[in-house]
C-alpha atoms as a PDB file:
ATOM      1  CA  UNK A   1       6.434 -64.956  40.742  1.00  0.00           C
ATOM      2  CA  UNK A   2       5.369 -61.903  42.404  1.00  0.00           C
ATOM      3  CA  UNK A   3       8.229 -59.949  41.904  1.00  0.00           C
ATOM      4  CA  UNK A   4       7.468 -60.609  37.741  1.00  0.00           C
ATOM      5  CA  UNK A   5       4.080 -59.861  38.057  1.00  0.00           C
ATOM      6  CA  UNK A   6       4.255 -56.769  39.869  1.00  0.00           C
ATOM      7  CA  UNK A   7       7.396 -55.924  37.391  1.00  0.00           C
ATOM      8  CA  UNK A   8       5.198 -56.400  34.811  1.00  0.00           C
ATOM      9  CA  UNK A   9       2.157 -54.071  36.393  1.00  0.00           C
ATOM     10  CA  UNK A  10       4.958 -51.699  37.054  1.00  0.00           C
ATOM     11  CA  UNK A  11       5.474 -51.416  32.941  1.00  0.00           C
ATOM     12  CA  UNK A  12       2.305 -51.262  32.426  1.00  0.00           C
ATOM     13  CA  UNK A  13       1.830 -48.075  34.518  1.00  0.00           C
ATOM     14  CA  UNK A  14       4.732 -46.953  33.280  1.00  0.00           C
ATOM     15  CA  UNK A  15       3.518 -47.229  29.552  1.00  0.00           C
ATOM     16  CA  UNK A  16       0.211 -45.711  30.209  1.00  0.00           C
ATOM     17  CA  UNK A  17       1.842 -42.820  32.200  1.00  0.00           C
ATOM     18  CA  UNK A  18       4.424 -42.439  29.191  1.00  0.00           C
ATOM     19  CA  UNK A  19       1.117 -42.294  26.540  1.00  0.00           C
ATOM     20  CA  UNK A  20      -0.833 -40.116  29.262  1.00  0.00           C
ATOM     21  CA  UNK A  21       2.050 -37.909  29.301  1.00  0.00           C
ATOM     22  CA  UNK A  22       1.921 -37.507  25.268  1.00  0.00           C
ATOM     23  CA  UNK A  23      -1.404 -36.795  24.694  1.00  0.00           C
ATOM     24  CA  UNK A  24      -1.278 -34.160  27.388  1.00  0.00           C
ATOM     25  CA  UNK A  25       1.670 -32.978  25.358  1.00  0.00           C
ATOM     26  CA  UNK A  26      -0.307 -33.453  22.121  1.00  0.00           C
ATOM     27  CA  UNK A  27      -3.262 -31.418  23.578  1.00  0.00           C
ATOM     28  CA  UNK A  28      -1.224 -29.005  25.017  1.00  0.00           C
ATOM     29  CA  UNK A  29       0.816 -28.276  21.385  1.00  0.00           C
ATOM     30  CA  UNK A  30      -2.743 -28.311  19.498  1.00  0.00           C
ATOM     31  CA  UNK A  31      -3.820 -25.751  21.663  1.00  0.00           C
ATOM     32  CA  UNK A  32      -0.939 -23.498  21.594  1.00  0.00           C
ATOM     33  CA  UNK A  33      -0.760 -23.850  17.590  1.00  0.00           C
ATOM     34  CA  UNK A  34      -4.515 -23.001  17.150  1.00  0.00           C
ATOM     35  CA  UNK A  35      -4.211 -19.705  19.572  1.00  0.00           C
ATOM     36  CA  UNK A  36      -1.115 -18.541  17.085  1.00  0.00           C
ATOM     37  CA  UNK A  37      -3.264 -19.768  14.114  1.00  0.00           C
ATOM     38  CA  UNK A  38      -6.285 -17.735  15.227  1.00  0.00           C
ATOM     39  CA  UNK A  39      -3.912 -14.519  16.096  1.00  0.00           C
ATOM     40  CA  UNK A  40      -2.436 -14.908  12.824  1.00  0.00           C
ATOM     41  CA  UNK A  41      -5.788 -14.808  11.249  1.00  0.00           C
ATOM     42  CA  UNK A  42      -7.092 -11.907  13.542  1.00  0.00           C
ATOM     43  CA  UNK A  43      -4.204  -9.688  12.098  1.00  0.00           C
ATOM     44  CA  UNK A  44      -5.377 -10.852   8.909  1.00  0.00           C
ATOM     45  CA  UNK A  45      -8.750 -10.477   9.290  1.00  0.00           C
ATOM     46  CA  UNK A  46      -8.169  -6.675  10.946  1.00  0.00           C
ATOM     47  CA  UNK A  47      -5.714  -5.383   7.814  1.00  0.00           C
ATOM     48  CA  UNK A  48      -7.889  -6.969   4.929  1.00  0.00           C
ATOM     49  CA  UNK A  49     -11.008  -4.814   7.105  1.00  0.00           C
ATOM     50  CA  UNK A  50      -8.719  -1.630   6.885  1.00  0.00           C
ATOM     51  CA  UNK A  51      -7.698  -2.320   3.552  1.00  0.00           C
ATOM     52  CA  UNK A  52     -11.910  -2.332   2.731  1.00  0.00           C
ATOM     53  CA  UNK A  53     -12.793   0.802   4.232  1.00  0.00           C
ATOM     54  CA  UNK A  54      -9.875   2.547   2.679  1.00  0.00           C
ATOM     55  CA  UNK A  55     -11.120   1.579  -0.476  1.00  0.00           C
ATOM     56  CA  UNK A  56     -14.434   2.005   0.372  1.00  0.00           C
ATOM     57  CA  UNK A  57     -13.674   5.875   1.406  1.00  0.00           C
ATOM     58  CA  UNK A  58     -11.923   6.198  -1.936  1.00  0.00           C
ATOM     59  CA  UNK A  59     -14.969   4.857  -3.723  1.00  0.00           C
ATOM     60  CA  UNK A  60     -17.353   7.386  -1.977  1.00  0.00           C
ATOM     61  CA  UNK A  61     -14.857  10.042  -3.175  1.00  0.00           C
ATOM     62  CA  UNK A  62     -15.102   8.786  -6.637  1.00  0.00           C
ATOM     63  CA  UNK A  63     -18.579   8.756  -6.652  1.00  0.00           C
ATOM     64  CA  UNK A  64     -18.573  12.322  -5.271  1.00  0.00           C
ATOM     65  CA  UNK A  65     -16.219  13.319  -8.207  1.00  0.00           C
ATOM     66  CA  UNK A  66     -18.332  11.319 -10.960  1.00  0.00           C
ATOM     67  CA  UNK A  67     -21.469  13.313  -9.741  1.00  0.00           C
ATOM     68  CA  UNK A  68     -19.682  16.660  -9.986  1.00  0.00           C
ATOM     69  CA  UNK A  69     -18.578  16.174 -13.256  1.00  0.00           C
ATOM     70  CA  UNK A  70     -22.395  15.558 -13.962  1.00  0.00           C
ATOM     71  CA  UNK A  71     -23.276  18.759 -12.961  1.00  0.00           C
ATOM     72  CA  UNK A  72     -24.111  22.324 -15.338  1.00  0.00           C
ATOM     73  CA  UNK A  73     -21.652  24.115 -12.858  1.00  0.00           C
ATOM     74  CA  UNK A  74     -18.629  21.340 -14.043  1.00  0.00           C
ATOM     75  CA  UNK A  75     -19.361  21.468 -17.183  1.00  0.00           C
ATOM     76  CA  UNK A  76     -19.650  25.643 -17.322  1.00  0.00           C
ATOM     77  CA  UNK A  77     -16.552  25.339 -15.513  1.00  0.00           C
ATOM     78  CA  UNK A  78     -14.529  23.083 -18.256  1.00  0.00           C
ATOM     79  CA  UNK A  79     -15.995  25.090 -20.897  1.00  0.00           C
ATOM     80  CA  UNK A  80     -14.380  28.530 -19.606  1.00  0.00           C
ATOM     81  CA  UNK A  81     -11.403  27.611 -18.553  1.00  0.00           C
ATOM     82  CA  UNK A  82     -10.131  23.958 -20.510  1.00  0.00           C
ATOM     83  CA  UNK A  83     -12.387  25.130 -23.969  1.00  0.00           C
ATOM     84  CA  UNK A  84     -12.329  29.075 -23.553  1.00  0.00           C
ATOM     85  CA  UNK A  85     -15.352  29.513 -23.731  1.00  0.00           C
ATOM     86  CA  UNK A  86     -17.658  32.667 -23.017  1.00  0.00           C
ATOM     87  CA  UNK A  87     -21.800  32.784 -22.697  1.00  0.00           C
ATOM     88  CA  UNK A  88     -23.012  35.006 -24.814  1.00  0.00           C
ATOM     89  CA  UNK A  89     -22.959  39.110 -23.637  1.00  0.00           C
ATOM     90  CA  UNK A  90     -19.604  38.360 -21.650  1.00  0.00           C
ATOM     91  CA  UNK A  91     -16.412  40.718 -21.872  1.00  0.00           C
ATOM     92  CA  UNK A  92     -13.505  38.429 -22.699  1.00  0.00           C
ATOM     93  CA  UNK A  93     -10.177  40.048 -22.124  1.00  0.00           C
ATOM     94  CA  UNK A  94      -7.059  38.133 -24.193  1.00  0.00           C
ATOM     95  CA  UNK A  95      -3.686  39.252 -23.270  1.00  0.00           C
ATOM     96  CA  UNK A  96      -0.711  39.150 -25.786  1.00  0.00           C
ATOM     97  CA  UNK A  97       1.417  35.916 -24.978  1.00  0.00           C
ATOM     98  CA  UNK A  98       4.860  36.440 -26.051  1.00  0.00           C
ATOM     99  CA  UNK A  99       5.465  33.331 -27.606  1.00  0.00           C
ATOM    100  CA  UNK A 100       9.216  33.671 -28.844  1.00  0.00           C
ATOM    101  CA  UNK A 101      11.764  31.337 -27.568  1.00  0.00           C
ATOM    102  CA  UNK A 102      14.679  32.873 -25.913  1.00  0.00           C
ATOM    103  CA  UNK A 103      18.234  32.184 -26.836  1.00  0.00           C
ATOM    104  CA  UNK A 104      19.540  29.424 -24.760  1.00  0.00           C
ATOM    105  CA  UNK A 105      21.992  30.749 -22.460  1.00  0.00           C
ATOM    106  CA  UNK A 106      25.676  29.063 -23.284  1.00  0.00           C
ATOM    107  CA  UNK A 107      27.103  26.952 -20.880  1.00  0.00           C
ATOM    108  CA  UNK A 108      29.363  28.361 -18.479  1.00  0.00           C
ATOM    109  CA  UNK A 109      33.385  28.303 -18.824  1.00  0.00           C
ATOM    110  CA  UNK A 110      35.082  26.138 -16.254  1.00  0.00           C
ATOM    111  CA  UNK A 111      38.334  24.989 -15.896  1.00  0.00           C
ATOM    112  CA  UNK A 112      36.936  21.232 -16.462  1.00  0.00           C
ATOM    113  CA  UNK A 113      36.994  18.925 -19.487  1.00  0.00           C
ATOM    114  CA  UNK A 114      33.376  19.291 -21.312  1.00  0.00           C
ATOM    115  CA  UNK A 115      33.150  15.138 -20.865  1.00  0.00           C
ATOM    116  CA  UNK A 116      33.549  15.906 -17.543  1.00  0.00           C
ATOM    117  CA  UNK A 117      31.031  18.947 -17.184  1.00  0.00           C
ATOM    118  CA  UNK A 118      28.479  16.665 -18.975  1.00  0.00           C
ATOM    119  CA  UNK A 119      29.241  13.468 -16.282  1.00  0.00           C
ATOM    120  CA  UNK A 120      28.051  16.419 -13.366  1.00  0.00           C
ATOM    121  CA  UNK A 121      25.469  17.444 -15.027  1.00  0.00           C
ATOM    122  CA  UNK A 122      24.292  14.110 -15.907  1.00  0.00           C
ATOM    123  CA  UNK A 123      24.767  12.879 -11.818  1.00  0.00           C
ATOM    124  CA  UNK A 124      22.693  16.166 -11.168  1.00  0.00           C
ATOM    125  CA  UNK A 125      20.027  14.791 -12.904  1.00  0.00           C
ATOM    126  CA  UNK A 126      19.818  12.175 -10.276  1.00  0.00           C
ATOM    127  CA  UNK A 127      19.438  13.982  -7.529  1.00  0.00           C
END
């Protein structure tokens, strides 16, 4: 009778050392998958902060821009040189712009088939 009973106390250690043993495990795994969860969502949390002050710099810059075209000294400069424009007493200078087209220069002769001229030529494009 002893021998049963202290078989049976044996299982019972042996089940609460086997249940012990998985909720250490348990903790154990928690804690490891909440330390990569949190790094995860540090690297997050550090890009998505980059990704704000590049966007913030770029919004100061716009704002810079979007004042300066606000200004007389923008708009006297658009007016010169986009409008030709001149205030009034100023010496404008115009230069003669040769505006006739040239004759396109002809291709030159190679000992390839045209088909295969216009395949290089088409490759060079590419590149």
């Amino acid at each position: 009778m002893r021998q049963r009973k202290r078989g049976h106390t044996l299982n019972m250690q042996k089940v609460m050392m086997l249940v012990a043993c998985f909720v250490i495990g348990y903790l154990i795994w928690s804690t490891i998958s909440a330390l990569a969860y949190l790094g995860k969502a540090d690297r997050e949390t550090t890009r998505t902060f980059a990704e704000l002050q590049q966007v913030s710099a770029q919004t100061l810059e716009q704002q810079k821009v979007m004042e300066y075209h606000a200004t007389k000294a923008y708009i006297e400069k658009a007016a010169r040189e986009d409008m030709l424009m001149s205030k009034r007493n100023d010496t404008v200078i115009l230069f003669p712009v040769d505006r006739t087209a040239r004759e396109p220069v002809p291709p030159k002769l190679t000992g390839i088939p045209r088909v295969l001229s216009q395949l290089i030529t088409w490759v060079k494009g590419w590149f």
